[in-house]
C-alpha atoms as a PDB file:
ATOM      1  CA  UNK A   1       0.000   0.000   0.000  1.00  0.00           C
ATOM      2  CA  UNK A   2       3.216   2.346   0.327  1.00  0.00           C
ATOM      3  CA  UNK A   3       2.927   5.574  -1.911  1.00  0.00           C
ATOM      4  CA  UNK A   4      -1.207   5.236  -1.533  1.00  0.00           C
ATOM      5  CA  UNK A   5      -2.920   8.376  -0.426  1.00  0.00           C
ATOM      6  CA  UNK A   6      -5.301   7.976   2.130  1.00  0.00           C
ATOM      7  CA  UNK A   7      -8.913   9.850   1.274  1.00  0.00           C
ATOM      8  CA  UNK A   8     -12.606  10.352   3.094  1.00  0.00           C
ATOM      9  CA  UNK A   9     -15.696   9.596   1.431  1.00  0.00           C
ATOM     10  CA  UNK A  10     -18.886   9.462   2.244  1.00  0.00           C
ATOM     11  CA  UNK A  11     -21.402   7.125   0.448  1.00  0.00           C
ATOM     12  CA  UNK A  12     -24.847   8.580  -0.686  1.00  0.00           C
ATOM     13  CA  UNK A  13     -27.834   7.682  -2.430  1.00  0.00           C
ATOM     14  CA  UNK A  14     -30.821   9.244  -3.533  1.00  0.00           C
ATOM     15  CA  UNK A  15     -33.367   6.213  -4.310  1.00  0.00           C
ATOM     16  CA  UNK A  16     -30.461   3.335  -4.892  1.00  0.00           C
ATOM     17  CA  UNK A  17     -28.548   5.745  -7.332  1.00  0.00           C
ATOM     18  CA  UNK A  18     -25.840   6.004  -5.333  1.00  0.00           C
ATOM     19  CA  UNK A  19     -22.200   8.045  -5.054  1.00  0.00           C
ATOM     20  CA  UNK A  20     -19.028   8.328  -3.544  1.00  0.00           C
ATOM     21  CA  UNK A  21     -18.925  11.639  -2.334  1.00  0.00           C
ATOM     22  CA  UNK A  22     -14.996  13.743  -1.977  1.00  0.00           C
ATOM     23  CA  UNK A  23     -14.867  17.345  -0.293  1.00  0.00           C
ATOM     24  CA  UNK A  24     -12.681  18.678  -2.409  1.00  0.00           C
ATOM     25  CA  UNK A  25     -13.215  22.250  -1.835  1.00  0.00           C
ATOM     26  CA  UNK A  26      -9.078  22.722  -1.079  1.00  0.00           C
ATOM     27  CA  UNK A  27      -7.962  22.168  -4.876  1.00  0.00           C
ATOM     28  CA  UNK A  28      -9.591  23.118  -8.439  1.00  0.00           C
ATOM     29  CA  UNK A  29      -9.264  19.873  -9.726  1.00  0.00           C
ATOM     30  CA  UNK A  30     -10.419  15.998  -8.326  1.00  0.00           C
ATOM     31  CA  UNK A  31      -7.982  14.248  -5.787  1.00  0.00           C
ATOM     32  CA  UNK A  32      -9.136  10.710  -7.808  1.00  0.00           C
ATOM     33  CA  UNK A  33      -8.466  10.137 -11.194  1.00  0.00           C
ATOM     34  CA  UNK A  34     -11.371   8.938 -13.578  1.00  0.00           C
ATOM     35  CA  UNK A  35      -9.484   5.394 -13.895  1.00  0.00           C
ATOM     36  CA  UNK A  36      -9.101   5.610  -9.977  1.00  0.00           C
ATOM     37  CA  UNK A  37     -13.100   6.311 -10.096  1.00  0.00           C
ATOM     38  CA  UNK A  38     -13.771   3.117 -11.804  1.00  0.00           C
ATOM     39  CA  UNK A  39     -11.775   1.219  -9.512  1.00  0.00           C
ATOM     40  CA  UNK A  40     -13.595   2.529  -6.667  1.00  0.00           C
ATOM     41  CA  UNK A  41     -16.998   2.183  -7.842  1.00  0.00           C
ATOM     42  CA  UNK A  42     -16.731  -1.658  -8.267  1.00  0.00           C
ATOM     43  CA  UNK A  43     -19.256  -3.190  -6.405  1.00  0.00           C
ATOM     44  CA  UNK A  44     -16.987  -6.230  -5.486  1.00  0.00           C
ATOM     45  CA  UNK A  45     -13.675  -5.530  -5.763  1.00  0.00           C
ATOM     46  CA  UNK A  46     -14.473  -1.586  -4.536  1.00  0.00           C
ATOM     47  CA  UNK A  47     -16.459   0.562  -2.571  1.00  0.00           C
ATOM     48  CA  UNK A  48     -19.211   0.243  -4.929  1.00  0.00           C
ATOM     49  CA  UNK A  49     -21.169   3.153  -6.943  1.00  0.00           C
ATOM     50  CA  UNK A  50     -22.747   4.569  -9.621  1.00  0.00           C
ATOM     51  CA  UNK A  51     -20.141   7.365  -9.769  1.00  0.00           C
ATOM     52  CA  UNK A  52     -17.552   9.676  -8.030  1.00  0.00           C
ATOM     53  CA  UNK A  53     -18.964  13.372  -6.857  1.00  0.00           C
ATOM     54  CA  UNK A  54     -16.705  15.879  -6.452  1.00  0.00           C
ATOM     55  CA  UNK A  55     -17.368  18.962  -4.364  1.00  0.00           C
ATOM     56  CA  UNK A  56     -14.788  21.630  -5.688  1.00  0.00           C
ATOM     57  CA  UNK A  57     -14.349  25.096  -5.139  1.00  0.00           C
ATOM     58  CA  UNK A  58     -16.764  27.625  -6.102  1.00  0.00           C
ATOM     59  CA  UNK A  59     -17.011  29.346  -9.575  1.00  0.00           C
ATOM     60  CA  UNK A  60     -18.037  33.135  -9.948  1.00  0.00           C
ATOM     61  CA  UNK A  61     -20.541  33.977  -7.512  1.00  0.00           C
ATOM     62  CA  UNK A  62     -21.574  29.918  -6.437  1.00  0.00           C
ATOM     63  CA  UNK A  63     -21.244  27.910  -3.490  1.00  0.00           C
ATOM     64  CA  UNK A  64     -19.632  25.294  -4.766  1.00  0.00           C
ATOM     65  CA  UNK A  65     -18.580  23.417  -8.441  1.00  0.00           C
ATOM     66  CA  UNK A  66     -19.976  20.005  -8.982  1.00  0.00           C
ATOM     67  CA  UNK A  67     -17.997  17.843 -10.907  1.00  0.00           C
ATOM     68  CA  UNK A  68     -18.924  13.457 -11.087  1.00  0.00           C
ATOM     69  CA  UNK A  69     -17.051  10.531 -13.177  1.00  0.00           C
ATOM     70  CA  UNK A  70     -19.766   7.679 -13.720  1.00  0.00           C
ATOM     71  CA  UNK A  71     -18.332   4.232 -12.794  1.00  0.00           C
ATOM     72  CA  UNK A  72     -16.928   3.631 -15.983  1.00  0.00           C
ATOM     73  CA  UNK A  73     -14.851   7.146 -16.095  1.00  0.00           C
ATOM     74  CA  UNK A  74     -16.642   9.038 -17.744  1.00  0.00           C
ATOM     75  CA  UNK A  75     -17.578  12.653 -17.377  1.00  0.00           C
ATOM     76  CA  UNK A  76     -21.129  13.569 -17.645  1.00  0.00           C
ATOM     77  CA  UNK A  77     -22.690  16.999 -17.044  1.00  0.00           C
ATOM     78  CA  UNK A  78     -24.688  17.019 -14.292  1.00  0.00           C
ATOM     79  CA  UNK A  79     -26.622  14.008 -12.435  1.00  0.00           C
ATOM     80  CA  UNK A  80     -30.305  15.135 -10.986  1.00  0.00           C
ATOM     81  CA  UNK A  81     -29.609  12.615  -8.162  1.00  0.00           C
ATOM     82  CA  UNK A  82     -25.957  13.284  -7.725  1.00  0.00           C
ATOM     83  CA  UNK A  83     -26.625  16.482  -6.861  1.00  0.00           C
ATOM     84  CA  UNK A  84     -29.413  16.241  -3.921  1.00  0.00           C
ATOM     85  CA  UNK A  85     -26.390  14.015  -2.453  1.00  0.00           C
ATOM     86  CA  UNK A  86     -23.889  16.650  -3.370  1.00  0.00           C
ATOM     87  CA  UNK A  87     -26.058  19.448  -1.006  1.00  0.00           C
ATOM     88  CA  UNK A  88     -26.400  16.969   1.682  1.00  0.00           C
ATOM     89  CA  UNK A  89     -23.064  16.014   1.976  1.00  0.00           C
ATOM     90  CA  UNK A  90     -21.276  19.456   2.330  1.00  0.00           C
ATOM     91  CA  UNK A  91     -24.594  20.469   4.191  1.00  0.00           C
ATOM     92  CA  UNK A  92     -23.387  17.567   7.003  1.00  0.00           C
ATOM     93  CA  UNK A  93     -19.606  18.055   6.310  1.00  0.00           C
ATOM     94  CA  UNK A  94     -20.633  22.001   7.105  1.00  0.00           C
ATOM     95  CA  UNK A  95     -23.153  21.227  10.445  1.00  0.00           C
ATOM     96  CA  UNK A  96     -25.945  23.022   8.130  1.00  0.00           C
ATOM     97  CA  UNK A  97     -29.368  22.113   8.301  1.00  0.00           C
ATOM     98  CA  UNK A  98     -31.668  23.846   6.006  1.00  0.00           C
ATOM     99  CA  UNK A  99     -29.932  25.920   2.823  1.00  0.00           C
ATOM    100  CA  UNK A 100     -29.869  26.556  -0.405  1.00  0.00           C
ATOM    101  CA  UNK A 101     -27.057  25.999  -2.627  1.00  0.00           C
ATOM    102  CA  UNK A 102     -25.548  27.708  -5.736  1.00  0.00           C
ATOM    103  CA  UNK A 103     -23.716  25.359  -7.614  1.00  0.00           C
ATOM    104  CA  UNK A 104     -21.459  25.223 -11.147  1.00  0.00           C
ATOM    105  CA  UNK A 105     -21.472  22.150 -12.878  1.00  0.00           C
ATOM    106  CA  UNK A 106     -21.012  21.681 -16.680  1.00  0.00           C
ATOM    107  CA  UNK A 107     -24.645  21.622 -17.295  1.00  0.00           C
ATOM    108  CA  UNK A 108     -24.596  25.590 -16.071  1.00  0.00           C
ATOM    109  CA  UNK A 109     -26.307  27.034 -12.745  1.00  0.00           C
ATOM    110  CA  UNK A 110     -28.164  24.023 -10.597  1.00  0.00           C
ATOM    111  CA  UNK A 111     -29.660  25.820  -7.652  1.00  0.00           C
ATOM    112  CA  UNK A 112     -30.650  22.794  -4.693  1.00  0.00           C
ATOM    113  CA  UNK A 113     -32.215  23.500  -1.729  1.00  0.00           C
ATOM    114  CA  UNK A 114     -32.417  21.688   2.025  1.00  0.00           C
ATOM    115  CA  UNK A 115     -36.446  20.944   3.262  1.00  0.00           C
ATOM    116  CA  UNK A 116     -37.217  20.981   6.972  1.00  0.00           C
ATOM    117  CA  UNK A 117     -38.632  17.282   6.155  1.00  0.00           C
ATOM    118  CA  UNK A 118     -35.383  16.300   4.750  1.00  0.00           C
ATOM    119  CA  UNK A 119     -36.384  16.091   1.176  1.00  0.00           C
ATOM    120  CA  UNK A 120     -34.066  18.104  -1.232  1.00  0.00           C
ATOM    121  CA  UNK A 121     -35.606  20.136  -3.906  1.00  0.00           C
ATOM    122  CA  UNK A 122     -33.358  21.300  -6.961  1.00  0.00           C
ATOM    123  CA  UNK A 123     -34.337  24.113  -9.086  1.00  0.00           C
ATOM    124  CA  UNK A 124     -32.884  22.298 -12.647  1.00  0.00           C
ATOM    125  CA  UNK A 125     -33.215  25.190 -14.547  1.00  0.00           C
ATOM    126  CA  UNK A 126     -35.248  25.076 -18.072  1.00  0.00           C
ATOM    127  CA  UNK A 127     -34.977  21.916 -20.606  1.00  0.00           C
ATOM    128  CA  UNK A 128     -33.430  22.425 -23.794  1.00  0.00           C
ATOM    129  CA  UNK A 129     -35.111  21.372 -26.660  1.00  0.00           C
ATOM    130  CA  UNK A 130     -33.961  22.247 -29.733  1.00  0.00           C
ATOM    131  CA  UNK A 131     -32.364  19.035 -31.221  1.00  0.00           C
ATOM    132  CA  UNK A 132     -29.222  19.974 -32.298  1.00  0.00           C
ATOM    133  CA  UNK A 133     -28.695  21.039 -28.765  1.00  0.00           C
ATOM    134  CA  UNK A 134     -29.708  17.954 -27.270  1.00  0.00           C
ATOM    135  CA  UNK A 135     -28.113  16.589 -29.536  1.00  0.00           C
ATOM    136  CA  UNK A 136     -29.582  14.034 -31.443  1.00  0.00           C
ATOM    137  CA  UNK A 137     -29.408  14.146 -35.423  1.00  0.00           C
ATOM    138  CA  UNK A 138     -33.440  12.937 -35.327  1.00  0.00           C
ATOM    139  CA  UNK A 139     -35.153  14.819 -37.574  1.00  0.00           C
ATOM    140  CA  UNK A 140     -37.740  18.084 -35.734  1.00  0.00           C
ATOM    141  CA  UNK A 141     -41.335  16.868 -35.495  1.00  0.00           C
ATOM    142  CA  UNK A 142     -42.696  20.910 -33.787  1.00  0.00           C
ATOM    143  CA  UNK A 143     -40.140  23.194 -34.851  1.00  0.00           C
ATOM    144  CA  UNK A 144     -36.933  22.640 -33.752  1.00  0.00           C
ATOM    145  CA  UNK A 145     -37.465  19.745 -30.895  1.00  0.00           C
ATOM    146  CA  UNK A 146     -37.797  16.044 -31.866  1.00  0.00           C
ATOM    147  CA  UNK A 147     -41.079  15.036 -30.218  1.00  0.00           C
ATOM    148  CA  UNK A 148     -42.360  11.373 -31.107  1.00  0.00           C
ATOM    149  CA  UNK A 149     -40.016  10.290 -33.813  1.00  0.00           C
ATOM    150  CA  UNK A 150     -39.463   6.863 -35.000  1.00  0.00           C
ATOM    151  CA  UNK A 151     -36.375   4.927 -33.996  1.00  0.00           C
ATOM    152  CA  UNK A 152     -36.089   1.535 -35.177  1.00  0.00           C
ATOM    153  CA  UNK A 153     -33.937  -0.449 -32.537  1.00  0.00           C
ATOM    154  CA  UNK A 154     -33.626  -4.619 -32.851  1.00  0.00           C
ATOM    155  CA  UNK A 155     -36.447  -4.263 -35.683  1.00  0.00           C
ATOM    156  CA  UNK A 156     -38.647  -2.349 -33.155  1.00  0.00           C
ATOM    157  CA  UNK A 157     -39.833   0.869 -33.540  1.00  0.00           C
ATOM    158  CA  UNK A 158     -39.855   3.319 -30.759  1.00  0.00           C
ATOM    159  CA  UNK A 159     -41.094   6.565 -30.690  1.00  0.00           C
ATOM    160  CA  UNK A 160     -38.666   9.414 -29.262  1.00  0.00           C
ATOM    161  CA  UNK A 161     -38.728  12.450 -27.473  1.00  0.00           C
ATOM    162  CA  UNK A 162     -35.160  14.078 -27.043  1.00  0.00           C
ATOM    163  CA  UNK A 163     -34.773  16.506 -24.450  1.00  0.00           C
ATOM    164  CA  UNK A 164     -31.115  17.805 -22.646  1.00  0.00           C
ATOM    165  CA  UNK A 165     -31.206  18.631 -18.955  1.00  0.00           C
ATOM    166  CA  UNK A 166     -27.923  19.994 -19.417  1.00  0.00           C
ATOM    167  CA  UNK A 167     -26.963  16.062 -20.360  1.00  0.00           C
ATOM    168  CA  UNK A 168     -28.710  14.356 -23.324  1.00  0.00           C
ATOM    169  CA  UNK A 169     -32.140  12.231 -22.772  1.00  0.00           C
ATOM    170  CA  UNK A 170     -34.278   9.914 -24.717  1.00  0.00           C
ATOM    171  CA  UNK A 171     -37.296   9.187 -24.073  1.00  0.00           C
ATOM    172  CA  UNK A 172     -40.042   6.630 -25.164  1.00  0.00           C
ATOM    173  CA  UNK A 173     -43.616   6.001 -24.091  1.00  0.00           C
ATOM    174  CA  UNK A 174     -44.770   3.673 -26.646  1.00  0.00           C
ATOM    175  CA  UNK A 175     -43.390   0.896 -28.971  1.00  0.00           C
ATOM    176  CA  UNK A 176     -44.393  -0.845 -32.224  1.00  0.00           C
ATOM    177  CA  UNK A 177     -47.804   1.815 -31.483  1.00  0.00           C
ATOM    178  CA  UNK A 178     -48.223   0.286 -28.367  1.00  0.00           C
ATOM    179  CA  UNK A 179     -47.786   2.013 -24.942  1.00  0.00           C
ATOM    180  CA  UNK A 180     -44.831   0.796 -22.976  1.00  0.00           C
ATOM    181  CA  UNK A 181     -45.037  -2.019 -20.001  1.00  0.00           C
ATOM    182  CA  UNK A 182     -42.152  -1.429 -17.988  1.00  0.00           C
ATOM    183  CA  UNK A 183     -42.139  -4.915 -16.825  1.00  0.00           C
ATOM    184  CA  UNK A 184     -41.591  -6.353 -20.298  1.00  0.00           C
ATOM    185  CA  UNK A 185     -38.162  -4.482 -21.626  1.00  0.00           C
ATOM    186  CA  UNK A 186     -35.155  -6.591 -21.007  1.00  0.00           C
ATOM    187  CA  UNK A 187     -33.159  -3.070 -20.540  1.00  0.00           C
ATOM    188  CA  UNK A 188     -29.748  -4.861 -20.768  1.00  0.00           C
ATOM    189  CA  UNK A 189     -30.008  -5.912 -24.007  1.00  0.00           C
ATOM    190  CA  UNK A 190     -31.775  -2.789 -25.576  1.00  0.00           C
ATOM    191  CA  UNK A 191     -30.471  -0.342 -23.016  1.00  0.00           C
ATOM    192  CA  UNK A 192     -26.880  -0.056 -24.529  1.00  0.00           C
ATOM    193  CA  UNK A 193     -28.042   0.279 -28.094  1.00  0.00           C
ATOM    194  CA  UNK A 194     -29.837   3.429 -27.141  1.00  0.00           C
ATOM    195  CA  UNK A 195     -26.919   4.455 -25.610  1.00  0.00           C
ATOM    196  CA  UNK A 196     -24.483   3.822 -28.682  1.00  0.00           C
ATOM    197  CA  UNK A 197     -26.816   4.598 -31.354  1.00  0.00           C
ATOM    198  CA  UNK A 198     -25.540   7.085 -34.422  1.00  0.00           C
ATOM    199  CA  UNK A 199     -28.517   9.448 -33.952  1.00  0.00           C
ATOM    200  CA  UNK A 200     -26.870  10.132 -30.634  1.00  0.00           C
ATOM    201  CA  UNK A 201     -23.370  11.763 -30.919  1.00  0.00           C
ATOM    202  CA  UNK A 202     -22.949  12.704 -27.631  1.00  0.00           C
ATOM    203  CA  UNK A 203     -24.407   8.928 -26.346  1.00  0.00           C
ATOM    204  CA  UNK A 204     -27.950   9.553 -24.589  1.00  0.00           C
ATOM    205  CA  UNK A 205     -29.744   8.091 -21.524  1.00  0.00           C
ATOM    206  CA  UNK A 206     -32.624   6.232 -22.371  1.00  0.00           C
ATOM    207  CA  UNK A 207     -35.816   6.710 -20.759  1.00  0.00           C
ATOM    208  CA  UNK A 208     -38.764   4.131 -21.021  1.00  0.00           C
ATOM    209  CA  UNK A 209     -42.004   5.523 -19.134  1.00  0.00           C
ATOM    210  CA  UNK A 210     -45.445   3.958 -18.404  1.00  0.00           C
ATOM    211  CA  UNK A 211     -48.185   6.591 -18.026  1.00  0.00           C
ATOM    212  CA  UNK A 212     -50.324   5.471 -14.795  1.00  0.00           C
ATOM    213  CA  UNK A 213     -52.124   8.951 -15.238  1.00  0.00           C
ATOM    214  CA  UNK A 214     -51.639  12.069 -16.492  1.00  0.00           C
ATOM    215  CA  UNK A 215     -49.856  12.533 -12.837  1.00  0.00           C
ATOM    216  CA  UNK A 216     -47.929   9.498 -12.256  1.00  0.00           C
ATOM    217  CA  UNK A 217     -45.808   7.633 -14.425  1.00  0.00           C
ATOM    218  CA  UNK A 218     -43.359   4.686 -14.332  1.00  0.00           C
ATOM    219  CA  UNK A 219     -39.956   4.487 -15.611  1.00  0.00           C
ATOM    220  CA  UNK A 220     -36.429   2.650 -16.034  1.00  0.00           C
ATOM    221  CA  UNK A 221     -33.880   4.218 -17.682  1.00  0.00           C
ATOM    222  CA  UNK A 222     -30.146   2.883 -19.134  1.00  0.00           C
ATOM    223  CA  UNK A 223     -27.845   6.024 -18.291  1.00  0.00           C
ATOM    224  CA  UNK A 224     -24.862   6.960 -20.310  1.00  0.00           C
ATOM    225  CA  UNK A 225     -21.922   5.622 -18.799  1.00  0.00           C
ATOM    226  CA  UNK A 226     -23.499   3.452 -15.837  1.00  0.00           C
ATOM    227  CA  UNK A 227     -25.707   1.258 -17.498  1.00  0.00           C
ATOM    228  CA  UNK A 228     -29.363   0.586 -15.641  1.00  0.00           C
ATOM    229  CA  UNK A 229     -29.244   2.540 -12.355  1.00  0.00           C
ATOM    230  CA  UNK A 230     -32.618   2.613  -9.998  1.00  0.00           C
ATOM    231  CA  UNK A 231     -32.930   6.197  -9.962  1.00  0.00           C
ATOM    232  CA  UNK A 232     -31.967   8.976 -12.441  1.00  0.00           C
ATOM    233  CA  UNK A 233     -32.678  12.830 -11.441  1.00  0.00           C
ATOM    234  CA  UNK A 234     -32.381  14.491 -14.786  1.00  0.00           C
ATOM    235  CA  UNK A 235     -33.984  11.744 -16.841  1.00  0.00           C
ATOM    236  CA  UNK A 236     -37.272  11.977 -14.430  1.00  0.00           C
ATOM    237  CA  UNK A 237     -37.591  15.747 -15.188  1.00  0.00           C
ATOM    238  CA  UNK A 238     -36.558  14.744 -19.167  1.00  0.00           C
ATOM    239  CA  UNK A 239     -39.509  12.239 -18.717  1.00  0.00           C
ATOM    240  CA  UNK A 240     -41.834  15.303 -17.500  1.00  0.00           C
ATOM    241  CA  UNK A 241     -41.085  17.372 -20.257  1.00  0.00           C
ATOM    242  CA  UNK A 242     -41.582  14.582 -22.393  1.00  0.00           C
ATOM    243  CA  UNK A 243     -44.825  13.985 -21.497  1.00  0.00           C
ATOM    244  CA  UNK A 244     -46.335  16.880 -21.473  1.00  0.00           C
ATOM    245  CA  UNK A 245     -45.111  17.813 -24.895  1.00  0.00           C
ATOM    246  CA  UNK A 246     -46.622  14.366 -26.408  1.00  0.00           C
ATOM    247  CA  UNK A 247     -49.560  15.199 -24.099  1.00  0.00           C
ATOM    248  CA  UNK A 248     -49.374  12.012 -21.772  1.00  0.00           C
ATOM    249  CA  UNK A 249     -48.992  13.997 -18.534  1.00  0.00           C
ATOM    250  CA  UNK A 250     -49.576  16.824 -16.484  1.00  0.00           C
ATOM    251  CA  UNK A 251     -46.835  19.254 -15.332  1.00  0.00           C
ATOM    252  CA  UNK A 252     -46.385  18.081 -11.970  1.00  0.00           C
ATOM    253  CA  UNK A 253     -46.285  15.105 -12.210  1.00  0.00           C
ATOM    254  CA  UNK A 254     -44.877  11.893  -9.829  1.00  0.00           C
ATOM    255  CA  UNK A 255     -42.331   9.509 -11.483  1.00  0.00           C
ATOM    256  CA  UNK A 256     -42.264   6.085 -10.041  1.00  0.00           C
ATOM    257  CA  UNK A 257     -38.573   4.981 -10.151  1.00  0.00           C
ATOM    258  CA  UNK A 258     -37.237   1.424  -9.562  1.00  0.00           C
ATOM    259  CA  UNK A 259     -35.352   3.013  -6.554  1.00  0.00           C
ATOM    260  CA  UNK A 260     -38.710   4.858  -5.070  1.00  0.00           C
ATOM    261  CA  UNK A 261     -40.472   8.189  -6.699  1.00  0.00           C
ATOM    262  CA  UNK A 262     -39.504  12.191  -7.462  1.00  0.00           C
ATOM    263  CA  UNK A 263     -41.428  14.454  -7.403  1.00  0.00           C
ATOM    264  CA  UNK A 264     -41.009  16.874 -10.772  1.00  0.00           C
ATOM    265  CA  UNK A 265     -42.924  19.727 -11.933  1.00  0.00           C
ATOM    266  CA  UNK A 266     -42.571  21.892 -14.879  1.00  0.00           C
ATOM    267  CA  UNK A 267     -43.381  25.256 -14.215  1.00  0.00           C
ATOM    268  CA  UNK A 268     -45.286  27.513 -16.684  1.00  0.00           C
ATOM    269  CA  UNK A 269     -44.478  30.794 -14.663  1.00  0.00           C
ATOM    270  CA  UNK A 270     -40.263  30.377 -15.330  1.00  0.00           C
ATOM    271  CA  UNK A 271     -39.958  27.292 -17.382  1.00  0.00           C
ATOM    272  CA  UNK A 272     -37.987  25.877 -14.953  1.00  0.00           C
ATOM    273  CA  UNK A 273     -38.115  22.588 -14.022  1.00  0.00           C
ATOM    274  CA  UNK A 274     -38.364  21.493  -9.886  1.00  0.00           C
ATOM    275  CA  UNK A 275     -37.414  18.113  -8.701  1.00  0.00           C
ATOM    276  CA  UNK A 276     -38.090  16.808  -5.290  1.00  0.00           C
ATOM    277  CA  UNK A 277     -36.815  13.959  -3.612  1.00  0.00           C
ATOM    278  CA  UNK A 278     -34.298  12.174  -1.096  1.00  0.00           C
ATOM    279  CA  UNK A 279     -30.819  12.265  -0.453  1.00  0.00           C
ATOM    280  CA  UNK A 280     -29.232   9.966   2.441  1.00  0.00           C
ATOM    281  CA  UNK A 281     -25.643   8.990   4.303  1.00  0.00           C
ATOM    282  CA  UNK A 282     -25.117   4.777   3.894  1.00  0.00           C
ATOM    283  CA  UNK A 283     -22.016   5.397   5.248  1.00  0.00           C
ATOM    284  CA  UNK A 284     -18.653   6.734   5.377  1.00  0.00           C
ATOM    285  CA  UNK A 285     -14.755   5.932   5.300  1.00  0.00           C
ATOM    286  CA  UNK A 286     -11.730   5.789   4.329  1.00  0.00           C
ATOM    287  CA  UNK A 287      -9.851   4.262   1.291  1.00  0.00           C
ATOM    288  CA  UNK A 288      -6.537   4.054   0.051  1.00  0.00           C
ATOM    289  CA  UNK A 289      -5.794   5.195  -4.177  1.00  0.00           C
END
């Protein structure tokens, strides 16, 4: 173990998605390399994880800068859940209790904010929609966005919505014509050629929603760079937007997770997008990389 550095983390999760959370406020850059991330996130060999969080210092006039590597090293933008665990942690590391946070990530501004009944609500900002942007190379179905558009996948056709959260989304609520069953998609075989399909430069997460009502849904979703994860913060507000451009759902509206639900409403008065839900301590440590 000689030349090792010794590092705290804390382990969160915000409805099974879980992180490895590093206050790492003292230096611009991470203490763990992405390779180092991987390692760590191993569920057998490692702490186990659906990515590394980073809480570094603040940009301009935030808090804090947000910066994750998913357990396979990549870098995404921003992670919906991540983040609710990212405003815990440094509001336990800190002694806070209820606060709001300004942070920086790569997807822009993400504002999060500490409830009395320990719930974490995170103002996402507003969806981008324009295609391009997302970016898909799906041709616009209302002006600029790609709203229902037909995506053959293993000989099946899907219809897809594309929205960014700051990261890229796709999301289906109906194949072959026929609304989607949750309980039927083997995700681990279709999942991954979602993620790696040409229409997707960037890679997407993949959404798959069952409409309960017009104010509750269901959903799994295969995320860029982790694979099938039980809770994904960004692709439940994606899902939102979604629906209420194809007209399947209200805007507030509760999505029913594999990992438990979020809350997510779509607000007419900003555009903004609000998403509600938990953020929790499994435990903490130390580990050697």
């Amino acid at each position: 173990m000689a030349g090792k550095e010794q590092i705290t983390f804390c382990k969160y999760q915000g409805l099974g998605n879980d992180f490895i959370l590093v206050d790492n406020r003292h230096t611009s850059e991470p203490i763990i390399t992405p390779e180092q991330a991987v390692k760590l996130c191993d569920r057998n060999f490692g702490i186990g994880g659906d990515g590394v969080i980073f809480a570094l210092p603040p940009v301009g006039e935030t808090d804090m800068t947000m910066r994750i590597f998913n357990s396979d090293g990549s870098e995404p933008e921003m992670c919906g859940n991540g983040i609710r665990c990212l405003a815990r942690f440094v509001a336990d590391v800190d002694g806070q209790t209820e606060l709001k946070y300004k942070i920086h990530t790569l997807a822009g501004l993400i504002q999060p904010e500490l409830l009395a009944d320990g719930q974490v609500c995170v103002d996402m900002g507003e969806p981008i929609l324009e295609g391009p942007k997302v970016p898909t190379t799906l041709a616009p179905t209302q002006g600029s966005t790609v709203v229902q558009q037909k995506l053959i996948v293993d000989g099946r056709s899907y219809d897809m919505t594309c929205v960014s959260m700051g990261n890229p989304h796709a999301i289906t609520y109906s194949v072959d014509g026929q609304p989607i069953k949750v309980d039927d998609l083997d995700i681990f075989t279709i999942g991954p050629k979602f993620e790696h399909n040409a229409v997707f430069p960037a890679r997407t997460n993949t959404e798959f929603v069952e409409v309960l009502s017009r104010s509750h849904v269901r959903m799994v979703v295969w995320e860029r760079g982790a694979g099938r994860t039980l809770a994904c913060g960004t692709g439940a507000c994606a899902t939102v937007v979604a629906g209420v451009l194809e007209g399947k759902t209200d805007r507030s509206c509760q999505v029913d997770l594999p990992g438990g639900p979020l809350h997510i409403e779509w607000r007419e008065s900003d555009n903004h997008i609000y998403m509600t839900g938990p953020a929790e301590l499994a435990f903490q440590g130390t580990v050697r990389v």
